[in-house]
PDB file of N, CA and C in Angstrom:
ATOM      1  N   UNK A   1      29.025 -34.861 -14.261  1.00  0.00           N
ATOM      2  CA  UNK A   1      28.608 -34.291 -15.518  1.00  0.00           C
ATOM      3  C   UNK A   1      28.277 -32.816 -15.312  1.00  0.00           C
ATOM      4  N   UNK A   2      28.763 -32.117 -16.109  1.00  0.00           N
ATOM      5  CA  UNK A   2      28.301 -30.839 -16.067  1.00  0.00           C
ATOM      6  C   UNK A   2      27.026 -30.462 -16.232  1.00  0.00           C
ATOM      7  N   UNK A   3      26.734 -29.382 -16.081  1.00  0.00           N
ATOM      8  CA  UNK A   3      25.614 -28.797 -16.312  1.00  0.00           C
ATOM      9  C   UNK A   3      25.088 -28.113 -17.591  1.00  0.00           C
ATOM     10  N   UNK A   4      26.546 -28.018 -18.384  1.00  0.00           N
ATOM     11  CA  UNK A   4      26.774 -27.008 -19.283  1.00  0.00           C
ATOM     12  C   UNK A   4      26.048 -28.123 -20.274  1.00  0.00           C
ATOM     13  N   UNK A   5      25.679 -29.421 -19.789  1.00  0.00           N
ATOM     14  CA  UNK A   5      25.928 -30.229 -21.364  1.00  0.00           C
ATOM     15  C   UNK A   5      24.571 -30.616 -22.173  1.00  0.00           C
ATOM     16  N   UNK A   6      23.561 -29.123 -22.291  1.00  0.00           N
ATOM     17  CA  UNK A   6      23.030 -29.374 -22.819  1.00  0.00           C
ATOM     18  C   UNK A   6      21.151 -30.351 -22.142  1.00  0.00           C
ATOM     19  N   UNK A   7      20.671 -31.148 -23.022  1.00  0.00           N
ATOM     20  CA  UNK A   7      20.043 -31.542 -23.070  1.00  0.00           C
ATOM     21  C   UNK A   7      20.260 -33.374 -22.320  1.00  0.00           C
ATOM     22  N   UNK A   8      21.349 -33.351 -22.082  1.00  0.00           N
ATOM     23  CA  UNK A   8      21.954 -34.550 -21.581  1.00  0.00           C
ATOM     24  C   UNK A   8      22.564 -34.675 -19.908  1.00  0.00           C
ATOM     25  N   UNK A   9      22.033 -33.471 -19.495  1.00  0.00           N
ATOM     26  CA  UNK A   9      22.822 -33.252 -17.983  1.00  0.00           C
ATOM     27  C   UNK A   9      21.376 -32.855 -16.991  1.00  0.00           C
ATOM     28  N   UNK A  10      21.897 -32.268 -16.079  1.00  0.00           N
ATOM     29  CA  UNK A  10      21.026 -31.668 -15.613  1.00  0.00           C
ATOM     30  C   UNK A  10      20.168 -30.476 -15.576  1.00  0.00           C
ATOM     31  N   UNK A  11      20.736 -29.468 -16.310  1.00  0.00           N
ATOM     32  CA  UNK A  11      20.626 -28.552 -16.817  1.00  0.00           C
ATOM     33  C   UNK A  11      19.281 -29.086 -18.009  1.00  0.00           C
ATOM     34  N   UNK A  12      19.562 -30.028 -18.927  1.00  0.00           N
ATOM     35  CA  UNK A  12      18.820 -30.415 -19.353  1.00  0.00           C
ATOM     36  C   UNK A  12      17.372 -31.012 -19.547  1.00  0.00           C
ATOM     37  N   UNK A  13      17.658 -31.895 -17.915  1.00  0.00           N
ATOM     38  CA  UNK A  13      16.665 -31.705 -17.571  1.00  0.00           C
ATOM     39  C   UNK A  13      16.019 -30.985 -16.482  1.00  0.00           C
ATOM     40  N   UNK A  14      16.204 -30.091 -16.057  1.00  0.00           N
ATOM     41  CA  UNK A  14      15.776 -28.655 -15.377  1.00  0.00           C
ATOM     42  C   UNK A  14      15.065 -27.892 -16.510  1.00  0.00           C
ATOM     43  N   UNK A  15      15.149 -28.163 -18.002  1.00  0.00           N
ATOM     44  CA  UNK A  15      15.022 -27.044 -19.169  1.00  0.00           C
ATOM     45  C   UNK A  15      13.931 -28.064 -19.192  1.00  0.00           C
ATOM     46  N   UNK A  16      13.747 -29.277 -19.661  1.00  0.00           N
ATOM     47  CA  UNK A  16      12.448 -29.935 -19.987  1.00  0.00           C
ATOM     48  C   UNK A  16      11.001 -29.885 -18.828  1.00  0.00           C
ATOM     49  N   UNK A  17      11.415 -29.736 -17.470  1.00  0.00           N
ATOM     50  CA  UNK A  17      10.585 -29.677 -16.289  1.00  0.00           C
ATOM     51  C   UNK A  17       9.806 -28.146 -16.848  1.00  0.00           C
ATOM     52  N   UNK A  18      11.060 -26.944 -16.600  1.00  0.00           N
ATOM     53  CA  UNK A  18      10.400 -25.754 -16.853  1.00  0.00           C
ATOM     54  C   UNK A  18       9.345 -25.500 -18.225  1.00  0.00           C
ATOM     55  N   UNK A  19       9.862 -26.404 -19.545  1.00  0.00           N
ATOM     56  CA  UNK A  19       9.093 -26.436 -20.440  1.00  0.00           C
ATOM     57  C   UNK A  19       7.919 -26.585 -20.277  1.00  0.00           C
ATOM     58  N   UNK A  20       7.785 -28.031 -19.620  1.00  0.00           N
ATOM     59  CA  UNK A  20       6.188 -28.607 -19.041  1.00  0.00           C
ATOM     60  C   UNK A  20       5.800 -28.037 -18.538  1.00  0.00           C
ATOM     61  N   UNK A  21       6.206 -27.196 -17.716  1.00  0.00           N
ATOM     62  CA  UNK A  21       5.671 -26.059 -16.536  1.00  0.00           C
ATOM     63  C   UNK A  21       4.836 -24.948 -17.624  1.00  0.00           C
ATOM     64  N   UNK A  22       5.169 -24.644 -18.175  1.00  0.00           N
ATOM     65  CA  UNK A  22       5.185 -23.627 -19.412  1.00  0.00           C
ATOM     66  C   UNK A  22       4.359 -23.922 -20.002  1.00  0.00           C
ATOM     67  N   UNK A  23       4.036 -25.202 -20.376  1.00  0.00           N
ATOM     68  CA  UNK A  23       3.297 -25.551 -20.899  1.00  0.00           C
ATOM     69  C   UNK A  23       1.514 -25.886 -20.535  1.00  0.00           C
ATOM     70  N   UNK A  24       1.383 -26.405 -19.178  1.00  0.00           N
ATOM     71  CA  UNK A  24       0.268 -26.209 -18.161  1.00  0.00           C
ATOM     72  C   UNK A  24      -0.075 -24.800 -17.833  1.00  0.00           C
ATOM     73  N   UNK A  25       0.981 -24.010 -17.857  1.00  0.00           N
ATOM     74  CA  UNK A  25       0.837 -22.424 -17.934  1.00  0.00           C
ATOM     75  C   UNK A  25      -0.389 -22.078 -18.607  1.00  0.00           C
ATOM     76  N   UNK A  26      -0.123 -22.771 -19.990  1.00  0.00           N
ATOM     77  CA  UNK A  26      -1.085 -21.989 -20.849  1.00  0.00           C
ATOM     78  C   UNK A  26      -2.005 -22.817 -21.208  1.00  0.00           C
ATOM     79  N   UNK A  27      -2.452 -23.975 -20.524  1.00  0.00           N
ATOM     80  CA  UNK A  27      -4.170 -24.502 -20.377  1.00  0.00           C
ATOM     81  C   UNK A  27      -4.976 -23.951 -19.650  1.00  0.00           C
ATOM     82  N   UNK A  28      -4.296 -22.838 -19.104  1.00  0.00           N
ATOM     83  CA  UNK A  28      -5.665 -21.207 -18.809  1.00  0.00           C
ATOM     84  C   UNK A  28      -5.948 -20.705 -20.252  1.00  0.00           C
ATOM     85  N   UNK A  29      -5.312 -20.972 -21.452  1.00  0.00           N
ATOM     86  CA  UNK A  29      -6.008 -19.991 -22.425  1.00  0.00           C
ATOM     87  C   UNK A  29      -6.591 -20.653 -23.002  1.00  0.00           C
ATOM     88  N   UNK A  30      -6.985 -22.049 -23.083  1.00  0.00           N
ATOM     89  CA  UNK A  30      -7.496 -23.025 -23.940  1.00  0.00           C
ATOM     90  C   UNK A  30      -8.901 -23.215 -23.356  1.00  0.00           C
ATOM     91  N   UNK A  31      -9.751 -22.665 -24.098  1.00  0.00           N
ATOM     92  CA  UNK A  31     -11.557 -22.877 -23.399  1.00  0.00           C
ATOM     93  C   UNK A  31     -11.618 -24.386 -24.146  1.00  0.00           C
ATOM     94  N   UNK A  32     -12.908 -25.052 -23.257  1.00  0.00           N
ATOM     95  CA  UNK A  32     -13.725 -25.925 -23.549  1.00  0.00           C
ATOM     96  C   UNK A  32     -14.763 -26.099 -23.979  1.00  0.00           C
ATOM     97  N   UNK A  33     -15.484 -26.649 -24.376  1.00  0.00           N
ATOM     98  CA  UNK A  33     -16.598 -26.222 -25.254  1.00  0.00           C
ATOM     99  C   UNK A  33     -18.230 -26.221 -23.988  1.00  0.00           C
ATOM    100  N   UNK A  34     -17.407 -26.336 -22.713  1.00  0.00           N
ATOM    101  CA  UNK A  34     -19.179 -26.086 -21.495  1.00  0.00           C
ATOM    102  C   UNK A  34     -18.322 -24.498 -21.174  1.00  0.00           C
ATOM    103  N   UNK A  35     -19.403 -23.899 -20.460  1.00  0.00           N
ATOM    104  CA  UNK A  35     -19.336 -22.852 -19.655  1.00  0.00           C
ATOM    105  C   UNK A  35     -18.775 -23.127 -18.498  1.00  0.00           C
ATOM    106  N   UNK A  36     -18.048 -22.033 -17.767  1.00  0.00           N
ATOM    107  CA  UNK A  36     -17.829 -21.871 -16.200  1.00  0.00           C
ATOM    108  C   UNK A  36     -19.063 -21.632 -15.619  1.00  0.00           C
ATOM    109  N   UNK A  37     -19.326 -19.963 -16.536  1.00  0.00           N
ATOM    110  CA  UNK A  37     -20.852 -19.510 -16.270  1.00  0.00           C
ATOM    111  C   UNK A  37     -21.772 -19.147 -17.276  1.00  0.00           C
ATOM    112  N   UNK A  38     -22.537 -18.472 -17.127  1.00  0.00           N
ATOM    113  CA  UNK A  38     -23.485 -18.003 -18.226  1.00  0.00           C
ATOM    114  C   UNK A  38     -23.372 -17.240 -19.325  1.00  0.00           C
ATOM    115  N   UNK A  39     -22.015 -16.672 -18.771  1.00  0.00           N
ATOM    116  CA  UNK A  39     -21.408 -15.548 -19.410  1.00  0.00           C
ATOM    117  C   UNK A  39     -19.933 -16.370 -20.495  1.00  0.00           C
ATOM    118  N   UNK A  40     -19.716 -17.079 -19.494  1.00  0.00           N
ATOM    119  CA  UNK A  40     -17.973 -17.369 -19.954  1.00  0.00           C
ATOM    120  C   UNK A  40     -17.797 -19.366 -20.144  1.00  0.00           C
ATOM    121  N   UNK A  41     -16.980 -19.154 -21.464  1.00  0.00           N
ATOM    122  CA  UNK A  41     -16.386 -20.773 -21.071  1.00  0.00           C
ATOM    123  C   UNK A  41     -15.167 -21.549 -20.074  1.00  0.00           C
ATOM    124  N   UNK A  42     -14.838 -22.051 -19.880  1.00  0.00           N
ATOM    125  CA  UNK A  42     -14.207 -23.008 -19.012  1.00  0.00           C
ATOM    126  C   UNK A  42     -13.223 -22.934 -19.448  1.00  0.00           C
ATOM    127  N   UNK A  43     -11.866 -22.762 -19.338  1.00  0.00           N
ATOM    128  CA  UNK A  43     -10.534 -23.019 -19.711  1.00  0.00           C
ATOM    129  C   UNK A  43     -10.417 -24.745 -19.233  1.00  0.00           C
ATOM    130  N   UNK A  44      -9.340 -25.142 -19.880  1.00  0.00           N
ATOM    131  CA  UNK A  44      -8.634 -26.529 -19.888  1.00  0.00           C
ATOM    132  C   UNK A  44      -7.898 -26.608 -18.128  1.00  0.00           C
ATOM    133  N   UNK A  45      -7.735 -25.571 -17.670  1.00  0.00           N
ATOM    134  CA  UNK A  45      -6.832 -25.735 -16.448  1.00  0.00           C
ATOM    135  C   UNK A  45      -7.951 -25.932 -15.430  1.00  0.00           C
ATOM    136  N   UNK A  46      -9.104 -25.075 -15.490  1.00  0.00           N
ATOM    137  CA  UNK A  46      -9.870 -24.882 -14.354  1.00  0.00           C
ATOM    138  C   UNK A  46     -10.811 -26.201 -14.450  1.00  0.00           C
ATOM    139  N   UNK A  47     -10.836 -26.633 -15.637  1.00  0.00           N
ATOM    140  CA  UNK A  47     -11.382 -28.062 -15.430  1.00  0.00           C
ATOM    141  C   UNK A  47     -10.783 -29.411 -14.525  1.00  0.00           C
ATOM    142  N   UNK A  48      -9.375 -28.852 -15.593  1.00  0.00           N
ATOM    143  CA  UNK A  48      -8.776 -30.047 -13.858  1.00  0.00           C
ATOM    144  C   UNK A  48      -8.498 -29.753 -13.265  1.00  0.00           C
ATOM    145  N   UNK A  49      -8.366 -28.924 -12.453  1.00  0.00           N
ATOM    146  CA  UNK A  49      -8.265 -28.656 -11.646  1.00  0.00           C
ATOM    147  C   UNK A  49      -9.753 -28.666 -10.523  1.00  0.00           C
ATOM    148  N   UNK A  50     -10.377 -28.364 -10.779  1.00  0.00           N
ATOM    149  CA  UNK A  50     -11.847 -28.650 -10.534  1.00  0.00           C
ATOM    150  C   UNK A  50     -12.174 -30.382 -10.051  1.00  0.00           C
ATOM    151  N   UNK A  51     -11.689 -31.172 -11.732  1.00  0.00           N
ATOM    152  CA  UNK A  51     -12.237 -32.335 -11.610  1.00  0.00           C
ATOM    153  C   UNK A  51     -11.109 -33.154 -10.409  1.00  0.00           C
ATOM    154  N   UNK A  52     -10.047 -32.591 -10.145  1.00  0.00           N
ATOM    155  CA  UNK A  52      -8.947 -32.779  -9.019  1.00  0.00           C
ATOM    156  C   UNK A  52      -9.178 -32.785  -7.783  1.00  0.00           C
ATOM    157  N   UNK A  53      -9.776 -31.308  -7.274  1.00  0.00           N
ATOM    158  CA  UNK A  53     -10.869 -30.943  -6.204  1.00  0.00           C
ATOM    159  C   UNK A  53     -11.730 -31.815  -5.684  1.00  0.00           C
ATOM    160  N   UNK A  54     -12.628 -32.157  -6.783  1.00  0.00           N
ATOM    161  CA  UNK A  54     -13.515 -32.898  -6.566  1.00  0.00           C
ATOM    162  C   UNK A  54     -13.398 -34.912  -6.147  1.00  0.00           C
ATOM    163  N   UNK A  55     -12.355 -34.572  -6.276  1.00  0.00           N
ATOM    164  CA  UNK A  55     -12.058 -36.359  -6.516  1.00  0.00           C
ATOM    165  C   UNK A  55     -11.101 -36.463  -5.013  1.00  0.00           C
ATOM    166  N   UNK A  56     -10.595 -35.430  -5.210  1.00  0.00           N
ATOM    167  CA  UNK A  56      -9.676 -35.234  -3.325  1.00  0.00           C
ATOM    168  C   UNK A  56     -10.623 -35.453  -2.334  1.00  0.00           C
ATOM    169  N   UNK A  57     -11.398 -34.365  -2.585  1.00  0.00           N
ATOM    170  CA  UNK A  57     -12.920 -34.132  -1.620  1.00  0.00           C
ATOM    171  C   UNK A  57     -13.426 -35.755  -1.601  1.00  0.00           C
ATOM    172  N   UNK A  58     -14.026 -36.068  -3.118  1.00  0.00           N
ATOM    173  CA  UNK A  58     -14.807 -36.909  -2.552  1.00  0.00           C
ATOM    174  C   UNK A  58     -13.996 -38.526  -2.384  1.00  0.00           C
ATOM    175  N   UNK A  59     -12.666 -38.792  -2.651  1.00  0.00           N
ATOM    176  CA  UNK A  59     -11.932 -40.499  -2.666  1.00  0.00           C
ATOM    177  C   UNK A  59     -12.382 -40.990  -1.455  1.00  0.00           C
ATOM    178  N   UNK A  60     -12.896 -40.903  -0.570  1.00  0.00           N
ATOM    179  CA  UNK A  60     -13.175 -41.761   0.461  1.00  0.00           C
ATOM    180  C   UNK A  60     -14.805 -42.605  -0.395  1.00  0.00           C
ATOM    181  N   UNK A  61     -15.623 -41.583  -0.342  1.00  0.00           N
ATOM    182  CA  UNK A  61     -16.865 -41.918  -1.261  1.00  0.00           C
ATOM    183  C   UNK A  61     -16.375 -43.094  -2.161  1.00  0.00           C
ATOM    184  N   UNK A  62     -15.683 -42.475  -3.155  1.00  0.00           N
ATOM    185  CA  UNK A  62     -15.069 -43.281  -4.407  1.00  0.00           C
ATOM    186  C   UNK A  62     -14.572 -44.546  -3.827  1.00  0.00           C
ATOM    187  N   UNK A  63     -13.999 -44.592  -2.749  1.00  0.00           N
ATOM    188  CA  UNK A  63     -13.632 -45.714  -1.971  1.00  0.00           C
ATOM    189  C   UNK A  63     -14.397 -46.600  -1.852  1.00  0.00           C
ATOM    190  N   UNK A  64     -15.409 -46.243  -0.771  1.00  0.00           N
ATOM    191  CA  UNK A  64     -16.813 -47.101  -0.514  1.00  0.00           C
ATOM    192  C   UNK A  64     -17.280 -47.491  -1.620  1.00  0.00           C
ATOM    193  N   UNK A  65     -17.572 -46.639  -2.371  1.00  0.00           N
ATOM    194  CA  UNK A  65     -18.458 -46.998  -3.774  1.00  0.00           C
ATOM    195  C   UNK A  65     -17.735 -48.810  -4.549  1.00  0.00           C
ATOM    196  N   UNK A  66     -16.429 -48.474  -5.271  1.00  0.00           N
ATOM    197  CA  UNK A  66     -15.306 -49.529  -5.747  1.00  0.00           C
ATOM    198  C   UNK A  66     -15.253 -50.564  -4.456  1.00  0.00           C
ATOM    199  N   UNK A  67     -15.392 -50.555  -3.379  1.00  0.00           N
ATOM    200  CA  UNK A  67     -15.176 -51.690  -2.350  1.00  0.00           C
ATOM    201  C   UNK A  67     -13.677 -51.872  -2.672  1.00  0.00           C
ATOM    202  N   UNK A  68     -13.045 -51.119  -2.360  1.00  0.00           N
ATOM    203  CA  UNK A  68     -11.506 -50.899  -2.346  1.00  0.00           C
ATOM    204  C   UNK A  68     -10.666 -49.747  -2.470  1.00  0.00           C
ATOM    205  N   UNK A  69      -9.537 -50.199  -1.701  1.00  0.00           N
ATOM    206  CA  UNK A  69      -8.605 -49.119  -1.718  1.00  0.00           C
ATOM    207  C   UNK A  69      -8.410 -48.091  -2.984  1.00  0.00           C
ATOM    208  N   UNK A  70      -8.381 -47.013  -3.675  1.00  0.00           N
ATOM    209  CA  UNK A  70      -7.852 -46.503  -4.561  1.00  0.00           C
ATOM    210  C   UNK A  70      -6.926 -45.241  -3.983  1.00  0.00           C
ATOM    211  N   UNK A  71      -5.577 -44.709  -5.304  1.00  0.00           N
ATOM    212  CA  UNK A  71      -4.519 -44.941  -4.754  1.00  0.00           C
ATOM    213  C   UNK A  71      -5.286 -42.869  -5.188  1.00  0.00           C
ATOM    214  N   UNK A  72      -5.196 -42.277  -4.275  1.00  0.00           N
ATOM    215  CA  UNK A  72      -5.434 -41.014  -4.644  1.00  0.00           C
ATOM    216  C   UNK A  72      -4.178 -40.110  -5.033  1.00  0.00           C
ATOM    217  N   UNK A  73      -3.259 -40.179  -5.521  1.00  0.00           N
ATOM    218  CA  UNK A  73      -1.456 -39.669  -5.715  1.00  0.00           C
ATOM    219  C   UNK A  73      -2.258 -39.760  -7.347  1.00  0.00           C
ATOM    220  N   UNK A  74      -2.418 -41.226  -7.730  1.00  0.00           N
ATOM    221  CA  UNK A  74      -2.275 -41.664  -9.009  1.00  0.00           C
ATOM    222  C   UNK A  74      -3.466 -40.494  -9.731  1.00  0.00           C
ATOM    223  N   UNK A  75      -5.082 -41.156  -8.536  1.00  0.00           N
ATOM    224  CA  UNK A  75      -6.216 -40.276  -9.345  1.00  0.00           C
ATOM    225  C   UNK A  75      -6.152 -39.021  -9.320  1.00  0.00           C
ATOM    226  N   UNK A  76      -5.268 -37.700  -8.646  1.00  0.00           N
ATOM    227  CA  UNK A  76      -4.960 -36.934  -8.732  1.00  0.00           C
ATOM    228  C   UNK A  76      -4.126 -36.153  -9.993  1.00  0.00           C
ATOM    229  N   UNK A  77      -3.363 -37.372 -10.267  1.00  0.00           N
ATOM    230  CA  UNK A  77      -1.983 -36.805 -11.587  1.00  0.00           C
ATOM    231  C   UNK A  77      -3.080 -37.160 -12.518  1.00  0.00           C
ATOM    232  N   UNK A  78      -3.908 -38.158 -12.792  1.00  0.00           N
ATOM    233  CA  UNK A  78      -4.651 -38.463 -13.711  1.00  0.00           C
ATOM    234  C   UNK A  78      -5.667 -37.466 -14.056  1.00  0.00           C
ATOM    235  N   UNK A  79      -6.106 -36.316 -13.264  1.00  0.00           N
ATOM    236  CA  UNK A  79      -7.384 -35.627 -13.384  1.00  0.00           C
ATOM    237  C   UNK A  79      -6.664 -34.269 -13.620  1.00  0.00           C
ATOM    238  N   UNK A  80      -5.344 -33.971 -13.261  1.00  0.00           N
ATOM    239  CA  UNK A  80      -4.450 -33.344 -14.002  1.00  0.00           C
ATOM    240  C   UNK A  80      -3.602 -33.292 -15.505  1.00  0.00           C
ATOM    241  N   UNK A  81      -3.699 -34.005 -15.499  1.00  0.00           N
ATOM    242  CA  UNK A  81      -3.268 -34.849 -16.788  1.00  0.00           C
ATOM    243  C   UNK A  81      -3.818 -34.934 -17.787  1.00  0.00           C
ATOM    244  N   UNK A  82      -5.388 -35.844 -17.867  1.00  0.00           N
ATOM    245  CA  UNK A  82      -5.662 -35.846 -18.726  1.00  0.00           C
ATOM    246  C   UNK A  82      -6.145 -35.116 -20.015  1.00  0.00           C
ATOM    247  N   UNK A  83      -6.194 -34.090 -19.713  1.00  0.00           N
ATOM    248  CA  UNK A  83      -6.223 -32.761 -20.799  1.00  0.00           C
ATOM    249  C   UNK A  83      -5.356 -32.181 -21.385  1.00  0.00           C
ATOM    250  N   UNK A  84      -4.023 -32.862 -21.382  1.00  0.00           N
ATOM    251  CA  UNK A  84      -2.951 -32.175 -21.755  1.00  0.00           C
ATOM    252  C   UNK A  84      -3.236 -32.039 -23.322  1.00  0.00           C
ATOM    253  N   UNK A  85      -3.588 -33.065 -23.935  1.00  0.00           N
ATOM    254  CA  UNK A  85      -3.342 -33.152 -25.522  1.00  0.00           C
ATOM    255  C   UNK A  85      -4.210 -32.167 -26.078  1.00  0.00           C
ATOM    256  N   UNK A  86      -5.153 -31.685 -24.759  1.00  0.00           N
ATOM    257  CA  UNK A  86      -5.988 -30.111 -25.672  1.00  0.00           C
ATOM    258  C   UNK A  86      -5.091 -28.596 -26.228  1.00  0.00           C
ATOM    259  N   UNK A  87      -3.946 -28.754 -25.392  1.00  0.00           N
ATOM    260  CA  UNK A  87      -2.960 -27.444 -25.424  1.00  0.00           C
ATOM    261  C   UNK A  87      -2.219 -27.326 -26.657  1.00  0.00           C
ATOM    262  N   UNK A  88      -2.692 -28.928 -27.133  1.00  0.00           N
ATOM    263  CA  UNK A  88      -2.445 -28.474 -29.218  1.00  0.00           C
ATOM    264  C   UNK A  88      -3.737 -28.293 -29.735  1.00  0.00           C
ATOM    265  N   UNK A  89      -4.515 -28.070 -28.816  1.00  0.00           N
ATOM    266  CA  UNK A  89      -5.992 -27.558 -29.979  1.00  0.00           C
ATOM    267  C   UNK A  89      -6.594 -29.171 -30.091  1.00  0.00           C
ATOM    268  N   UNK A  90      -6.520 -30.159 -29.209  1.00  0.00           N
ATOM    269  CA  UNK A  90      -6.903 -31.678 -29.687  1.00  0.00           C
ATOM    270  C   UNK A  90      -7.935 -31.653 -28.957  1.00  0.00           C
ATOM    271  N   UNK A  91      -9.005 -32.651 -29.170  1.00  0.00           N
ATOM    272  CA  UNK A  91      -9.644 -33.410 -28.254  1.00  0.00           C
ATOM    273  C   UNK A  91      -9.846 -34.486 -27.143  1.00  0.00           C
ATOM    274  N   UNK A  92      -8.546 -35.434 -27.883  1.00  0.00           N
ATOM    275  CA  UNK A  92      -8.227 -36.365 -27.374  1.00  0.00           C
ATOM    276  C   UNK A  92      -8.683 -37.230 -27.224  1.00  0.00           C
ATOM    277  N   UNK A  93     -10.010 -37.169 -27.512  1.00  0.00           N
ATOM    278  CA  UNK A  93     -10.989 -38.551 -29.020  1.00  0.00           C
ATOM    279  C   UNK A  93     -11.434 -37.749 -29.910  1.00  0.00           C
ATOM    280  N   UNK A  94     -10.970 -38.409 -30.905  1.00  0.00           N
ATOM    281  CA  UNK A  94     -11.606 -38.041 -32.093  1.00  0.00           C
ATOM    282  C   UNK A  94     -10.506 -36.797 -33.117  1.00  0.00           C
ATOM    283  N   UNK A  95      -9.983 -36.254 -32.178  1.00  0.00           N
ATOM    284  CA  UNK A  95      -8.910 -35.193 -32.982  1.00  0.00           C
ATOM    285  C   UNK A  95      -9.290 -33.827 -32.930  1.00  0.00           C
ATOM    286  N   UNK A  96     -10.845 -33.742 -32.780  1.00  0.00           N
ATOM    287  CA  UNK A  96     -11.332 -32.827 -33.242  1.00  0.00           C
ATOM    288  C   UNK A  96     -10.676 -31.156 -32.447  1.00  0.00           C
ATOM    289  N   UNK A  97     -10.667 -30.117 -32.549  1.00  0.00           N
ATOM    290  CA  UNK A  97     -10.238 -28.978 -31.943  1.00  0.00           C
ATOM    291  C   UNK A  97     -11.816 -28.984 -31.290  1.00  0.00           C
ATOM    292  N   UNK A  98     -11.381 -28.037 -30.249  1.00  0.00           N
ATOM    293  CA  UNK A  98     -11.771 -27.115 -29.463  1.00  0.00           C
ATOM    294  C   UNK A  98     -11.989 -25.625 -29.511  1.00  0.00           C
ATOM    295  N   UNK A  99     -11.453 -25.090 -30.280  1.00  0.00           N
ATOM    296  CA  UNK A  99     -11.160 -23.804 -29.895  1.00  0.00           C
ATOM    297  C   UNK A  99     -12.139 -23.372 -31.582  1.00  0.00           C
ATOM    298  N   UNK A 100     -12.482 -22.192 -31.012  1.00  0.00           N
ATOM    299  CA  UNK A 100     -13.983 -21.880 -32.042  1.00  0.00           C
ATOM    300  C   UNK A 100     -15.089 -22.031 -31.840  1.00  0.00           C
ATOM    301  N   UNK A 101     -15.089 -23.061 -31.315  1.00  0.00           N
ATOM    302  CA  UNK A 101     -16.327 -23.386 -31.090  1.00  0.00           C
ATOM    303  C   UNK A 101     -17.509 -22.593 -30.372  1.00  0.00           C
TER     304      UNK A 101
END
């Protein structure tokens, strides 16, 4: 299959990867409604990224704690992840926006 074909080849999906890419791009401009600091709020990226950090650092803990294996690949994409639906201005309970606040 060519490449040329659009949305149906590879090309296609090379264009949807870079989209997503593009799209995590800009959960640096999306604040949250806590502070980083005293001065400034929190963007959407540095949160997970943060809450990512923190869960790398601590999965052994998290381990002991659950009395079982957990799969750190998964809790990683998950603490990445879950903020995506803010990069339309969502909350992701409740609906409510973010931004204004």
């Amino acid at each position: 299959m060519s490449e040329m074909n659009g949305p149906h080849g590879a090309a296609g999906d090379r264009r949807r990867l870079f989209d997503f890419i593009a799209l995590t791009a800009r959960l640096r401009e999306i604040e949250r409604a806590n502070n980083a600091t005293a001065e400034r709020k929190e963007s959407v990226a540095e949160h997970s990224w943060h809450l990512a950090m923190v869960s790398w650092i601590l999965h052994a803990e998290f381990e002991r704690e659950a009395g079982q294996r957990l799969d750190l690949t998964k809790m990683l994409k998950l603490c990445l992840m879950h903020d995506l639906a803010e990069r339309r201005g969502e909350r992701g309970r409740g609906g409510a926006g973010r931004r204004g606040r």
